[in-house]
PDB file of N, CA and C in Angstrom:
ATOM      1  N   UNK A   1     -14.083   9.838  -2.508  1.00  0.00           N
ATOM      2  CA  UNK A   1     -13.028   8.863  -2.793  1.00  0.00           C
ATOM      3  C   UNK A   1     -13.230   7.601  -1.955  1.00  0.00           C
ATOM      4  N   UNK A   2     -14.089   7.182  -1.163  1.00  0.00           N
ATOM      5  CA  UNK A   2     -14.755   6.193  -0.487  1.00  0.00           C
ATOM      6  C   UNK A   2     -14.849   4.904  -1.249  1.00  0.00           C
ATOM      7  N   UNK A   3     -13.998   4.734  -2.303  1.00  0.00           N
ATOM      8  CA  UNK A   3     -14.482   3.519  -3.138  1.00  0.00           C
ATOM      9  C   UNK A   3     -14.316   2.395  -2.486  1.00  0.00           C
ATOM     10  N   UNK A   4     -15.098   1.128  -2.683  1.00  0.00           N
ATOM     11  CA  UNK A   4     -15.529  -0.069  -1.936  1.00  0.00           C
ATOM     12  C   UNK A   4     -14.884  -0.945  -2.841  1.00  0.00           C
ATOM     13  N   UNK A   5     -14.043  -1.649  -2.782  1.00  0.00           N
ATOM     14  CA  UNK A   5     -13.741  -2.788  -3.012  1.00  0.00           C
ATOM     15  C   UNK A   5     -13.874  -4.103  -2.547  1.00  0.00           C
ATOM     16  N   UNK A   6     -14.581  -5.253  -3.806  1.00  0.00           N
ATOM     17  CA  UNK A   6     -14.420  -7.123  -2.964  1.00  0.00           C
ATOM     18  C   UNK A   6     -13.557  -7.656  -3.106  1.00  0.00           C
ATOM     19  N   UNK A   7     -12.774  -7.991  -2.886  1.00  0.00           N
ATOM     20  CA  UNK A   7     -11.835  -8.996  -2.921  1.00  0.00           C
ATOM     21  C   UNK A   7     -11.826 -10.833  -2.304  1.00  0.00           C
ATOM     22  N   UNK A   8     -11.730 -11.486  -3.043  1.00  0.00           N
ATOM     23  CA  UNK A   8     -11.976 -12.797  -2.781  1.00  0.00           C
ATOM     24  C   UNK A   8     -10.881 -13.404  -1.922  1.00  0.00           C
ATOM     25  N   UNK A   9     -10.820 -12.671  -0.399  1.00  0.00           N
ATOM     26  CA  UNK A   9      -9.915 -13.048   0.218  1.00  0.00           C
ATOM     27  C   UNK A   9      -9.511 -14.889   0.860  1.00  0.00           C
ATOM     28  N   UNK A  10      -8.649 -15.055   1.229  1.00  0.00           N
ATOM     29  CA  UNK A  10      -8.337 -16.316   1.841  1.00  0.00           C
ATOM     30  C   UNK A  10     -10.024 -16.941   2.719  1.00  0.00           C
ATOM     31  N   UNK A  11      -9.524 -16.244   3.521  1.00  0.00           N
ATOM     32  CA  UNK A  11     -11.182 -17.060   4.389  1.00  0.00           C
ATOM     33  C   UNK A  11     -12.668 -16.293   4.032  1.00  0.00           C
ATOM     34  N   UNK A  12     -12.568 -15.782   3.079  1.00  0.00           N
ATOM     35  CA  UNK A  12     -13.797 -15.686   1.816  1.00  0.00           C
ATOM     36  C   UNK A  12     -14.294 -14.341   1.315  1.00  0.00           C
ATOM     37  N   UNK A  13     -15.472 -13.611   1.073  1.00  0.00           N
ATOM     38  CA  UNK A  13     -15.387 -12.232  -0.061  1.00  0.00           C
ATOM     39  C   UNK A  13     -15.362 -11.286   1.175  1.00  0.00           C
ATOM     40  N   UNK A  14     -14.537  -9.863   0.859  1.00  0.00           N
ATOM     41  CA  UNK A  14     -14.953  -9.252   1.903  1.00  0.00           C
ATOM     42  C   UNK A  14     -14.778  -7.599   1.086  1.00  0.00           C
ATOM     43  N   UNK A  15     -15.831  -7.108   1.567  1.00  0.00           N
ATOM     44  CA  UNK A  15     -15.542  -5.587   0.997  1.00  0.00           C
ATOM     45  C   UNK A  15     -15.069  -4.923   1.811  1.00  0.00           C
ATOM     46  N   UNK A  16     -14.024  -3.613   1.799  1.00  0.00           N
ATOM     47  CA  UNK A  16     -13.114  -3.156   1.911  1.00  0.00           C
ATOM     48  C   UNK A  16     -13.235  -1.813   1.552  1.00  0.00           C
ATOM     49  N   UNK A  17     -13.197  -0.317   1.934  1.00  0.00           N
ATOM     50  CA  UNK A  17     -12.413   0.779   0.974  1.00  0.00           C
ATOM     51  C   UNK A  17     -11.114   1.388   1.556  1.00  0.00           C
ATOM     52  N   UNK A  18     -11.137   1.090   0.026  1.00  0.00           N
ATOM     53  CA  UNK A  18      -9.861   1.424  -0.170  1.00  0.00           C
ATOM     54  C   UNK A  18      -8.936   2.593   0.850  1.00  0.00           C
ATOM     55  N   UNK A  19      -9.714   3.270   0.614  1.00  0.00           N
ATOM     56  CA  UNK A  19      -9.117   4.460   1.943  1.00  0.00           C
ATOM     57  C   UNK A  19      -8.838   3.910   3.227  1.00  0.00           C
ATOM     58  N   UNK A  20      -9.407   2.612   3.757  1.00  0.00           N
ATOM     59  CA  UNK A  20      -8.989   1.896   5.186  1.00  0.00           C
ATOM     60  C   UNK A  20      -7.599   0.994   5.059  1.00  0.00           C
ATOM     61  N   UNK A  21      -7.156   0.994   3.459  1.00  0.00           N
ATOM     62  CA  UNK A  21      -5.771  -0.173   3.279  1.00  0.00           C
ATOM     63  C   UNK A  21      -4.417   0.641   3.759  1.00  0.00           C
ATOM     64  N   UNK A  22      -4.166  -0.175   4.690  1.00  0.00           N
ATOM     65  CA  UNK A  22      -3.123   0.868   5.013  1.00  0.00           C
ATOM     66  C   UNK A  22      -2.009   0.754   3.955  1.00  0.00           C
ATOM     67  N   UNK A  23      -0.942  -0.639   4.001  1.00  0.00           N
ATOM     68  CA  UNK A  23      -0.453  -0.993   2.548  1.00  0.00           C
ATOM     69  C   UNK A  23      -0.999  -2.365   2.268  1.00  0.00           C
ATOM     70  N   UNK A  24      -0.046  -3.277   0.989  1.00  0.00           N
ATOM     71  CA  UNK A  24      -0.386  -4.317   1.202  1.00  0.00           C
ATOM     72  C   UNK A  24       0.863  -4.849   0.834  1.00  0.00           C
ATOM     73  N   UNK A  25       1.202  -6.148   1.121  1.00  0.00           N
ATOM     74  CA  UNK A  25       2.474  -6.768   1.399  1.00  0.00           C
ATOM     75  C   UNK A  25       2.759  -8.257   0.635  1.00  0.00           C
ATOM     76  N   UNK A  26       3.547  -8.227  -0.635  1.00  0.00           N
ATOM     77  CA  UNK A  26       3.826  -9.956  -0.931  1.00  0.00           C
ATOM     78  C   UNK A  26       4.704 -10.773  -0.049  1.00  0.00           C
ATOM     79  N   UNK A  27       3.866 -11.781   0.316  1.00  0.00           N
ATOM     80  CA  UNK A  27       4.975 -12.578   1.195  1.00  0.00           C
ATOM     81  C   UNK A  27       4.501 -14.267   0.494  1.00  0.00           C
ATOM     82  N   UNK A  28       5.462 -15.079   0.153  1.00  0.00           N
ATOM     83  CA  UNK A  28       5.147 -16.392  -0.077  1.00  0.00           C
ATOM     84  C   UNK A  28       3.743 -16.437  -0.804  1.00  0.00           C
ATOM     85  N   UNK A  29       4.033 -15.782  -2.122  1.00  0.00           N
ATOM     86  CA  UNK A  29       2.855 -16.404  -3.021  1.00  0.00           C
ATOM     87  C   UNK A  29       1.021 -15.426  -2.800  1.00  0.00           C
ATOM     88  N   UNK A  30       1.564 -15.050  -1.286  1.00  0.00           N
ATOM     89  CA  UNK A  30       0.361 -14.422  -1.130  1.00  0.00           C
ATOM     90  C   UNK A  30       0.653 -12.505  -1.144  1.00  0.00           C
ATOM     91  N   UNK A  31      -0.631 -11.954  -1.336  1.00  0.00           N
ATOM     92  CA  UNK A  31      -0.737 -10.704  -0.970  1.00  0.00           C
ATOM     93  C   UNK A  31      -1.379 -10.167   0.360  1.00  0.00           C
ATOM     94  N   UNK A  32      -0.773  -9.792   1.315  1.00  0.00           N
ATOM     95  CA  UNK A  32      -1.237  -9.448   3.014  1.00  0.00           C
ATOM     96  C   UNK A  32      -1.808  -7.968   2.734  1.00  0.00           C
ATOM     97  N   UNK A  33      -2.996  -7.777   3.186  1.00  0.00           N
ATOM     98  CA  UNK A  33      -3.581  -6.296   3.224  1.00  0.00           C
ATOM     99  C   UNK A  33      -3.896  -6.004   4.500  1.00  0.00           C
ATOM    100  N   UNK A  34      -3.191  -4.570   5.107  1.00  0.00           N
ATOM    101  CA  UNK A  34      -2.863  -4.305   6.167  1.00  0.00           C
ATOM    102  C   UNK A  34      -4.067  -3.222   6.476  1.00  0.00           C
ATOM    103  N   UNK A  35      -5.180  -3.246   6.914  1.00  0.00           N
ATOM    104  CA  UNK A  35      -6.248  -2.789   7.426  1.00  0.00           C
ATOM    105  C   UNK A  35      -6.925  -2.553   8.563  1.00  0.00           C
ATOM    106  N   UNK A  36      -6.294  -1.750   9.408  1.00  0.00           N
ATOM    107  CA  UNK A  36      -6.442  -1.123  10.863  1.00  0.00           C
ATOM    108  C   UNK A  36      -5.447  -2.340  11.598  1.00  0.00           C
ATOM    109  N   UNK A  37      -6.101  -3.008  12.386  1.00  0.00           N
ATOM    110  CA  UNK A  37      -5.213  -4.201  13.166  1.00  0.00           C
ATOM    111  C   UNK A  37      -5.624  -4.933  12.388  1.00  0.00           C
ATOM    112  N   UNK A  38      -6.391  -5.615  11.538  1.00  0.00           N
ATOM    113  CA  UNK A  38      -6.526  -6.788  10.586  1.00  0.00           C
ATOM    114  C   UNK A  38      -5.985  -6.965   9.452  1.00  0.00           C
ATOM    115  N   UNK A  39      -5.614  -8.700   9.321  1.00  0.00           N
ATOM    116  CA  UNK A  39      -4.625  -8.231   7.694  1.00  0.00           C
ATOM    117  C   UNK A  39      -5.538  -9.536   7.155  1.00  0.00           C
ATOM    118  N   UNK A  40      -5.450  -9.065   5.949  1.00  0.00           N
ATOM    119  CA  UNK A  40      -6.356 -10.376   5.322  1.00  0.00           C
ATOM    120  C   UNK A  40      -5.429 -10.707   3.973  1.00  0.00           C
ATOM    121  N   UNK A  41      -5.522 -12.262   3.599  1.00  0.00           N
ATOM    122  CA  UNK A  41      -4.470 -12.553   2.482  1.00  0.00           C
ATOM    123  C   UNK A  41      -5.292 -13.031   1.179  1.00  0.00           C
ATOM    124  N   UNK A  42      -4.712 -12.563  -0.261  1.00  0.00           N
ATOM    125  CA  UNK A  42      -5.176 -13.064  -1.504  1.00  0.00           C
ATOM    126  C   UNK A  42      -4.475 -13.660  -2.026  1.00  0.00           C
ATOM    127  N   UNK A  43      -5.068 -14.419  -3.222  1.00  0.00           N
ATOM    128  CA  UNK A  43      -3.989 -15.089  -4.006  1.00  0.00           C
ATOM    129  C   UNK A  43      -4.152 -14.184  -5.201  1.00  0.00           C
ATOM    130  N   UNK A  44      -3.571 -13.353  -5.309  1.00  0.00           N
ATOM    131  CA  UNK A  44      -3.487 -12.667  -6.704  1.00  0.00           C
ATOM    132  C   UNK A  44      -2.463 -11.916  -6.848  1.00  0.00           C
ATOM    133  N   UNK A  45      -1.832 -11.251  -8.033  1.00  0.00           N
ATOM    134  CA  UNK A  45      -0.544 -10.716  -8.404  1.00  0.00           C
ATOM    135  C   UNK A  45      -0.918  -8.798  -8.002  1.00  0.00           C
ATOM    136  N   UNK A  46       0.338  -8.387  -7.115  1.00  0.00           N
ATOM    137  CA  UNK A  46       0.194  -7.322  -7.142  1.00  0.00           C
ATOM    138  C   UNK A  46       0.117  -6.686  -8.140  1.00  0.00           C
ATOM    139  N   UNK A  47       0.633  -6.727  -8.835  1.00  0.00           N
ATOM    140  CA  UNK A  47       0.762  -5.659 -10.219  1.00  0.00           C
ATOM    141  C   UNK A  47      -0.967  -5.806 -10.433  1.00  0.00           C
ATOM    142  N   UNK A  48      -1.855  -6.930 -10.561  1.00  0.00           N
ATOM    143  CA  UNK A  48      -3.468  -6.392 -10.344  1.00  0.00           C
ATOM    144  C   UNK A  48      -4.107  -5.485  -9.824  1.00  0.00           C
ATOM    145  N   UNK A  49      -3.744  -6.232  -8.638  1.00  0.00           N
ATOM    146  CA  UNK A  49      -3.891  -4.984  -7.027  1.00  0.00           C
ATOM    147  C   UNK A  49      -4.065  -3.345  -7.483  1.00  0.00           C
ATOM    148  N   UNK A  50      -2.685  -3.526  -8.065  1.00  0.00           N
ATOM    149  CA  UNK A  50      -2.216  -2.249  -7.897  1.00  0.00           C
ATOM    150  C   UNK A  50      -2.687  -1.584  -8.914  1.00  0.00           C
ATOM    151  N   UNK A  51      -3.168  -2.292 -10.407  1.00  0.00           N
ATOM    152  CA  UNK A  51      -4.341  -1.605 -11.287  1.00  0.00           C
ATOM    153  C   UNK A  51      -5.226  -1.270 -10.735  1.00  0.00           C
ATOM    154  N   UNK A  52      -6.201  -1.982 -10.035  1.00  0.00           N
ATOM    155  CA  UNK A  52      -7.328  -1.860  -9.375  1.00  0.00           C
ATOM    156  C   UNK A  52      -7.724  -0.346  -8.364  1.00  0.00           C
ATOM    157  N   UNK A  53      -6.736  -0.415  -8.035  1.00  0.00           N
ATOM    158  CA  UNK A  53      -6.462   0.912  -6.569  1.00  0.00           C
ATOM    159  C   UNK A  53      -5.598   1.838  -7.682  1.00  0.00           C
ATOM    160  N   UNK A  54      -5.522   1.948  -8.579  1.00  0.00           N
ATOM    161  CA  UNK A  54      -5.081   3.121 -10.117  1.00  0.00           C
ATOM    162  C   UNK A  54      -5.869   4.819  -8.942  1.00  0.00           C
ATOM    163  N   UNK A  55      -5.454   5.317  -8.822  1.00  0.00           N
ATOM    164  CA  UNK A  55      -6.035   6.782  -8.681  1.00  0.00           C
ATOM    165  C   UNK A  55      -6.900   6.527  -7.121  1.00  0.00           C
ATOM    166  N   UNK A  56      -6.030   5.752  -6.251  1.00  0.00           N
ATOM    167  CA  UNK A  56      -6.724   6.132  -5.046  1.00  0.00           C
ATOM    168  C   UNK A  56      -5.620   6.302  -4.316  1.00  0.00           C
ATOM    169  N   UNK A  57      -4.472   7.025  -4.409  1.00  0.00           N
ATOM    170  CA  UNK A  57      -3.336   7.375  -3.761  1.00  0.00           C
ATOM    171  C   UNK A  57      -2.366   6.753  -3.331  1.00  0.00           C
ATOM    172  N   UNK A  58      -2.180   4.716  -3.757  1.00  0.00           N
ATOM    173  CA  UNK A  58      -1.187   3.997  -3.767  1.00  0.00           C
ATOM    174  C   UNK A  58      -0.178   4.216  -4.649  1.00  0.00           C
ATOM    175  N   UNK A  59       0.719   4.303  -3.989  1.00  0.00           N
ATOM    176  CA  UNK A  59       2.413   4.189  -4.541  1.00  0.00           C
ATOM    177  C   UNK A  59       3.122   2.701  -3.985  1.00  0.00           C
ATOM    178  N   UNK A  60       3.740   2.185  -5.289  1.00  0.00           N
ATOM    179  CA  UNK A  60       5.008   1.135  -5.244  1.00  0.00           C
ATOM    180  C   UNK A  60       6.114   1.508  -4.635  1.00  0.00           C
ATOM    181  N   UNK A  61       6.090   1.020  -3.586  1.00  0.00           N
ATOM    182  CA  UNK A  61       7.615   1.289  -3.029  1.00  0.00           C
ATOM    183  C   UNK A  61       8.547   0.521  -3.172  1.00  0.00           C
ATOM    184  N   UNK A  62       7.883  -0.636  -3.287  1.00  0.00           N
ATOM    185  CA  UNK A  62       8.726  -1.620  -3.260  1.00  0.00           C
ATOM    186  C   UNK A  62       8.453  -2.627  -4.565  1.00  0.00           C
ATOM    187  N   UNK A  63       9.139  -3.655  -4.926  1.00  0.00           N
ATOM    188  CA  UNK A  63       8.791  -4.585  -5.805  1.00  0.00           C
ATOM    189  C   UNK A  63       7.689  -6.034  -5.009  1.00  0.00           C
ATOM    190  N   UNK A  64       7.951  -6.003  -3.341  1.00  0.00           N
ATOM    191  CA  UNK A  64       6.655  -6.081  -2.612  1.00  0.00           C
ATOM    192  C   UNK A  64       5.589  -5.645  -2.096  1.00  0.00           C
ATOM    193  N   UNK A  65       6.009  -4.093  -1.806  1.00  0.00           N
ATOM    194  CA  UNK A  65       5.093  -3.037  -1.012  1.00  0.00           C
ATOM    195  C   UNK A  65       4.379  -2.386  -2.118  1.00  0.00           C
ATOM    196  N   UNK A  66       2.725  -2.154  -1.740  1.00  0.00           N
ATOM    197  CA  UNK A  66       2.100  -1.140  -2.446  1.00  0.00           C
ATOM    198  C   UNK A  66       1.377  -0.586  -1.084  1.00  0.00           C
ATOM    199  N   UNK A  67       1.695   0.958  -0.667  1.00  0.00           N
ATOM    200  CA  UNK A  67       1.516   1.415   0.309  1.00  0.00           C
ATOM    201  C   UNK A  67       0.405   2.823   0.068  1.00  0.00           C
ATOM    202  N   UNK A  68      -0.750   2.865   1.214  1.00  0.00           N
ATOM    203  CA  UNK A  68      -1.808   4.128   0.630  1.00  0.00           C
ATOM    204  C   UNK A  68      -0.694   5.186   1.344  1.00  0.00           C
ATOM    205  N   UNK A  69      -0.851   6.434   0.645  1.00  0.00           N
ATOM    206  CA  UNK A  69       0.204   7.370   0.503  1.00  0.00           C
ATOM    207  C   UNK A  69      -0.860   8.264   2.207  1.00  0.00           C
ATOM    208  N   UNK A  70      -2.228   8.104   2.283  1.00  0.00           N
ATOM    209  CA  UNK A  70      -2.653   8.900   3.548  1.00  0.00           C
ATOM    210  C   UNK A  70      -2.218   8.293   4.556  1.00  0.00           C
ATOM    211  N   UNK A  71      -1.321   7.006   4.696  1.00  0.00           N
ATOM    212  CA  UNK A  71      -0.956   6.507   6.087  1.00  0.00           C
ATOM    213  C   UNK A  71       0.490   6.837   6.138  1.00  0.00           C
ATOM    214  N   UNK A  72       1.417   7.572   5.149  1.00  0.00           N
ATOM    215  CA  UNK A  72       2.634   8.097   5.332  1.00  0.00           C
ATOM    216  C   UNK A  72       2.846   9.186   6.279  1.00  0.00           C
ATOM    217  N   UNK A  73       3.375   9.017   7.453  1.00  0.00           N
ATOM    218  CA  UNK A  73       3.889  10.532   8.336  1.00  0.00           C
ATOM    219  C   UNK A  73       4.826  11.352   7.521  1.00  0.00           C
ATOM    220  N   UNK A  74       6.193  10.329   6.947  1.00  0.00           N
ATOM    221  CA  UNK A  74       7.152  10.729   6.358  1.00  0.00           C
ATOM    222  C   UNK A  74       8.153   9.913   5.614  1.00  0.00           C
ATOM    223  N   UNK A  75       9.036  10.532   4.999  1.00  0.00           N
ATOM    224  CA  UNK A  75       9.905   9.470   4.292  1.00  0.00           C
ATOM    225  C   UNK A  75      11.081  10.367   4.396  1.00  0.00           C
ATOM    226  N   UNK A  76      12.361   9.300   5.275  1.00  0.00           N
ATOM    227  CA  UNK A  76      13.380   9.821   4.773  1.00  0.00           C
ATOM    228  C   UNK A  76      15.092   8.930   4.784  1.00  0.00           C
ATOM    229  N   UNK A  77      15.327   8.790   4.784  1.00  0.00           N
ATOM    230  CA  UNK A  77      16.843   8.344   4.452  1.00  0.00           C
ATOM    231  C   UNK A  77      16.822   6.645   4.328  1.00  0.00           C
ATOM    232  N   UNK A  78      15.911   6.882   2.655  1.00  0.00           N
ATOM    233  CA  UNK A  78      15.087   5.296   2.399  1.00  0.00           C
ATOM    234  C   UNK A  78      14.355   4.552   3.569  1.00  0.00           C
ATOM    235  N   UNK A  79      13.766   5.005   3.899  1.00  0.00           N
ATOM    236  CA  UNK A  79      12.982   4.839   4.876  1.00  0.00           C
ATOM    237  C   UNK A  79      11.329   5.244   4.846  1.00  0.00           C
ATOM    238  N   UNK A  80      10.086   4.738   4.453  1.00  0.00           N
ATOM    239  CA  UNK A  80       8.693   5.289   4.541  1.00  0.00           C
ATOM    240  C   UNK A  80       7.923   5.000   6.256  1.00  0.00           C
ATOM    241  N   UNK A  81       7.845   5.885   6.636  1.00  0.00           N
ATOM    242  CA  UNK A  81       7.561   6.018   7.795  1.00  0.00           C
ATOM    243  C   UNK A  81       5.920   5.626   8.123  1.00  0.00           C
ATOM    244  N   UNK A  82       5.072   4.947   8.405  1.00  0.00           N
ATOM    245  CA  UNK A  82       3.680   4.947   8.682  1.00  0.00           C
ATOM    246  C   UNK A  82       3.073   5.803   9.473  1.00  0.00           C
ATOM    247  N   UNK A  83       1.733   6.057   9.971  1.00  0.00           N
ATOM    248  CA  UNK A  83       0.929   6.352  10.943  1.00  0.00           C
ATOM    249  C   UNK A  83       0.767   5.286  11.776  1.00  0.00           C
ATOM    250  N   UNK A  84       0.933   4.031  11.546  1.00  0.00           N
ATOM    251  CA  UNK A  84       0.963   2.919  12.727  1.00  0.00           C
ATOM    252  C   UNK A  84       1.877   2.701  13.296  1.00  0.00           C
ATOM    253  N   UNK A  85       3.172   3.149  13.350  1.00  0.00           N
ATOM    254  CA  UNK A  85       4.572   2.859  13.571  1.00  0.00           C
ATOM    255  C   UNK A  85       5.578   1.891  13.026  1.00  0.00           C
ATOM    256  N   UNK A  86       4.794   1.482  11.783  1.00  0.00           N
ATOM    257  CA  UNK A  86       5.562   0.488  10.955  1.00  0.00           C
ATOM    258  C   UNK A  86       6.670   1.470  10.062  1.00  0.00           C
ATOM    259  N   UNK A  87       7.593   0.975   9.766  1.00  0.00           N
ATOM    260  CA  UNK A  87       8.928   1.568   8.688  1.00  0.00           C
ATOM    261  C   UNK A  87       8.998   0.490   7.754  1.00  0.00           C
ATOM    262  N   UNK A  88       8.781   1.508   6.848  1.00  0.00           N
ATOM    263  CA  UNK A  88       9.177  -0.089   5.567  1.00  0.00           C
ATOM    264  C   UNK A  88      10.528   0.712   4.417  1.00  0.00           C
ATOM    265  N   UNK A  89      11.236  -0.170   4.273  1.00  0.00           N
ATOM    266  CA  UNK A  89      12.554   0.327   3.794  1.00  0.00           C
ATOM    267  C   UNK A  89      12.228   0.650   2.109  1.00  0.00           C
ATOM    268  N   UNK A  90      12.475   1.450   1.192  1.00  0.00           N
ATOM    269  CA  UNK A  90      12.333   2.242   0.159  1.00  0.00           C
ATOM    270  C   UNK A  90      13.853   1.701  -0.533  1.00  0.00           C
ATOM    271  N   UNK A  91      13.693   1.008  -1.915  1.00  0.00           N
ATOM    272  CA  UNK A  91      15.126   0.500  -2.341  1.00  0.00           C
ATOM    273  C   UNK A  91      16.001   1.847  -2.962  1.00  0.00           C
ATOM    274  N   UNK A  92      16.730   2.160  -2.927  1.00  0.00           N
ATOM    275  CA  UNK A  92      17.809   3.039  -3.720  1.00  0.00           C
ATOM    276  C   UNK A  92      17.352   3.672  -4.941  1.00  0.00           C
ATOM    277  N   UNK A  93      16.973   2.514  -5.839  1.00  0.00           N
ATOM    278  CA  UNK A  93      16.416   2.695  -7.378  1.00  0.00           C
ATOM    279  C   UNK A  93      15.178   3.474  -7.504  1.00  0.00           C
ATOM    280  N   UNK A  94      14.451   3.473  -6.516  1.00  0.00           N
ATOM    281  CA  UNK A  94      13.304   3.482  -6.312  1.00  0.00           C
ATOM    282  C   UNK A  94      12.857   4.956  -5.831  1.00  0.00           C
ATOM    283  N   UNK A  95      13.716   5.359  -4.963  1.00  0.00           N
ATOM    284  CA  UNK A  95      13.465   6.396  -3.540  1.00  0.00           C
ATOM    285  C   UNK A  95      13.422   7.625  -4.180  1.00  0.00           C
ATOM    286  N   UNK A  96      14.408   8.003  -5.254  1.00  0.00           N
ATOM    287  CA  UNK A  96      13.889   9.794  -5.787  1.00  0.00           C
ATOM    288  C   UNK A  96      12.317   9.495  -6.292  1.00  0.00           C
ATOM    289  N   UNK A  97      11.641   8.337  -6.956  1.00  0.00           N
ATOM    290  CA  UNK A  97      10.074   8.629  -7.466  1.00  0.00           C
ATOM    291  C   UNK A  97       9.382   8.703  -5.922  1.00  0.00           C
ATOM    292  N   UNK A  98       9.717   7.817  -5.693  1.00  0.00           N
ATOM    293  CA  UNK A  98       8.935   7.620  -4.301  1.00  0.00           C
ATOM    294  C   UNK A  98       8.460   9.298  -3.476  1.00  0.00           C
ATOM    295  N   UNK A  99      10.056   9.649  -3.012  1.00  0.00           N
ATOM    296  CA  UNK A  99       9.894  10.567  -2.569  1.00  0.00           C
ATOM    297  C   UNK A  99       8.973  11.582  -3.524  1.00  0.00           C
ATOM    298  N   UNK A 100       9.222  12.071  -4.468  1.00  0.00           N
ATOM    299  CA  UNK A 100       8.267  12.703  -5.410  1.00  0.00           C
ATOM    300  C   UNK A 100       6.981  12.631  -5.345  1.00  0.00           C
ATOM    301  N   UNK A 101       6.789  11.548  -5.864  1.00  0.00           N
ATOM    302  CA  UNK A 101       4.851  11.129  -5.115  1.00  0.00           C
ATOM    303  C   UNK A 101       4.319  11.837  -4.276  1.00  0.00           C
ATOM    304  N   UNK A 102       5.060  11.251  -3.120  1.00  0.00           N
ATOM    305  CA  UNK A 102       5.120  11.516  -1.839  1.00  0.00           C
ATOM    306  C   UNK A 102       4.522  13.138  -1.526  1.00  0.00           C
ATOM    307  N   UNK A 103       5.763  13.915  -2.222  1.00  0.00           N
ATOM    308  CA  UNK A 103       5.758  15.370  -1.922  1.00  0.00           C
ATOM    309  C   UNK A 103       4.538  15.912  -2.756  1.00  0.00           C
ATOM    310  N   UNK A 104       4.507  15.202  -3.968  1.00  0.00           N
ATOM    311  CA  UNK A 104       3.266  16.049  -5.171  1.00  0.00           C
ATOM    312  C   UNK A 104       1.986  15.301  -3.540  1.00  0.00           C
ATOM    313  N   UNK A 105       2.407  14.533  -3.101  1.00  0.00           N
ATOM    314  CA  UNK A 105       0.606  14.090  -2.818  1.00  0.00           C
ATOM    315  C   UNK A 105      -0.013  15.120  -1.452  1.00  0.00           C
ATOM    316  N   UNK A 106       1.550  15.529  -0.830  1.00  0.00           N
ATOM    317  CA  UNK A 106       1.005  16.489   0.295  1.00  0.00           C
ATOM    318  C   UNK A 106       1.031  17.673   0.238  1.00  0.00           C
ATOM    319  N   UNK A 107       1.509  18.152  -1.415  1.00  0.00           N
ATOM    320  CA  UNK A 107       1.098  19.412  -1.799  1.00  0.00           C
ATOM    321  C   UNK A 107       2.234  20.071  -1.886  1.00  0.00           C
ATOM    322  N   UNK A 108       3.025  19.541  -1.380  1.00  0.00           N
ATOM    323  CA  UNK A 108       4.663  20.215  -1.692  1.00  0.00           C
ATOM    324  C   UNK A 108       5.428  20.436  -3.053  1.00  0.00           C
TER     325      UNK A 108
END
């Protein structure tokens, strides 16, 4: 599952796999990809993104967040918990699929 992705980031092409994205984040027009301590920004529409990474264990959490499901510790009281110590909030509408994912992905 090592797949390599390029992406034509802001300060220029850079390959990537996918398995190192921790999530990635819309803020102002851009998309932020959160990759160990480095974040690098695109100009392209998540909903792409998020075709692209189809079957490498990203879930929508958000209508900004597309988060890789191996950097989740836990999720709970709308709340997705990271392995880096980031919390990113899970909307209402959203949180029974979420959680679901979640549980089908760790075998529960």
């Amino acid at each position: 599952m090592d797949r390599v992705f390029q992406f034509p980031f802001v300060g220029g092409k850079k390959c990537i796999k996918a398995d190192e994205i921790i999530y990635i984040e819309t803020a102002r027009h851009k998309n932020i990809f959160y990759v160990g301590d480095q974040t690098y920004s695109i100009y392209k529409k998540l909903d792409e993104i998020e075709e692209e990474l189809k079957g490498m264990g990203f879930i929508r959490i958000h209508q900004s967040f597309l988060v890789n499901l191996r950097y989740v510790d836990k999720i709970s009281s709308y709340v997705l918990y990271l392995s880096n110590g980031q919390e990113l909030s899970v909307p209402k509408a959203r949180y029974p699929a979420v959680k679901k994912q979640y549980m089908q992905y760790i075998g529960k």
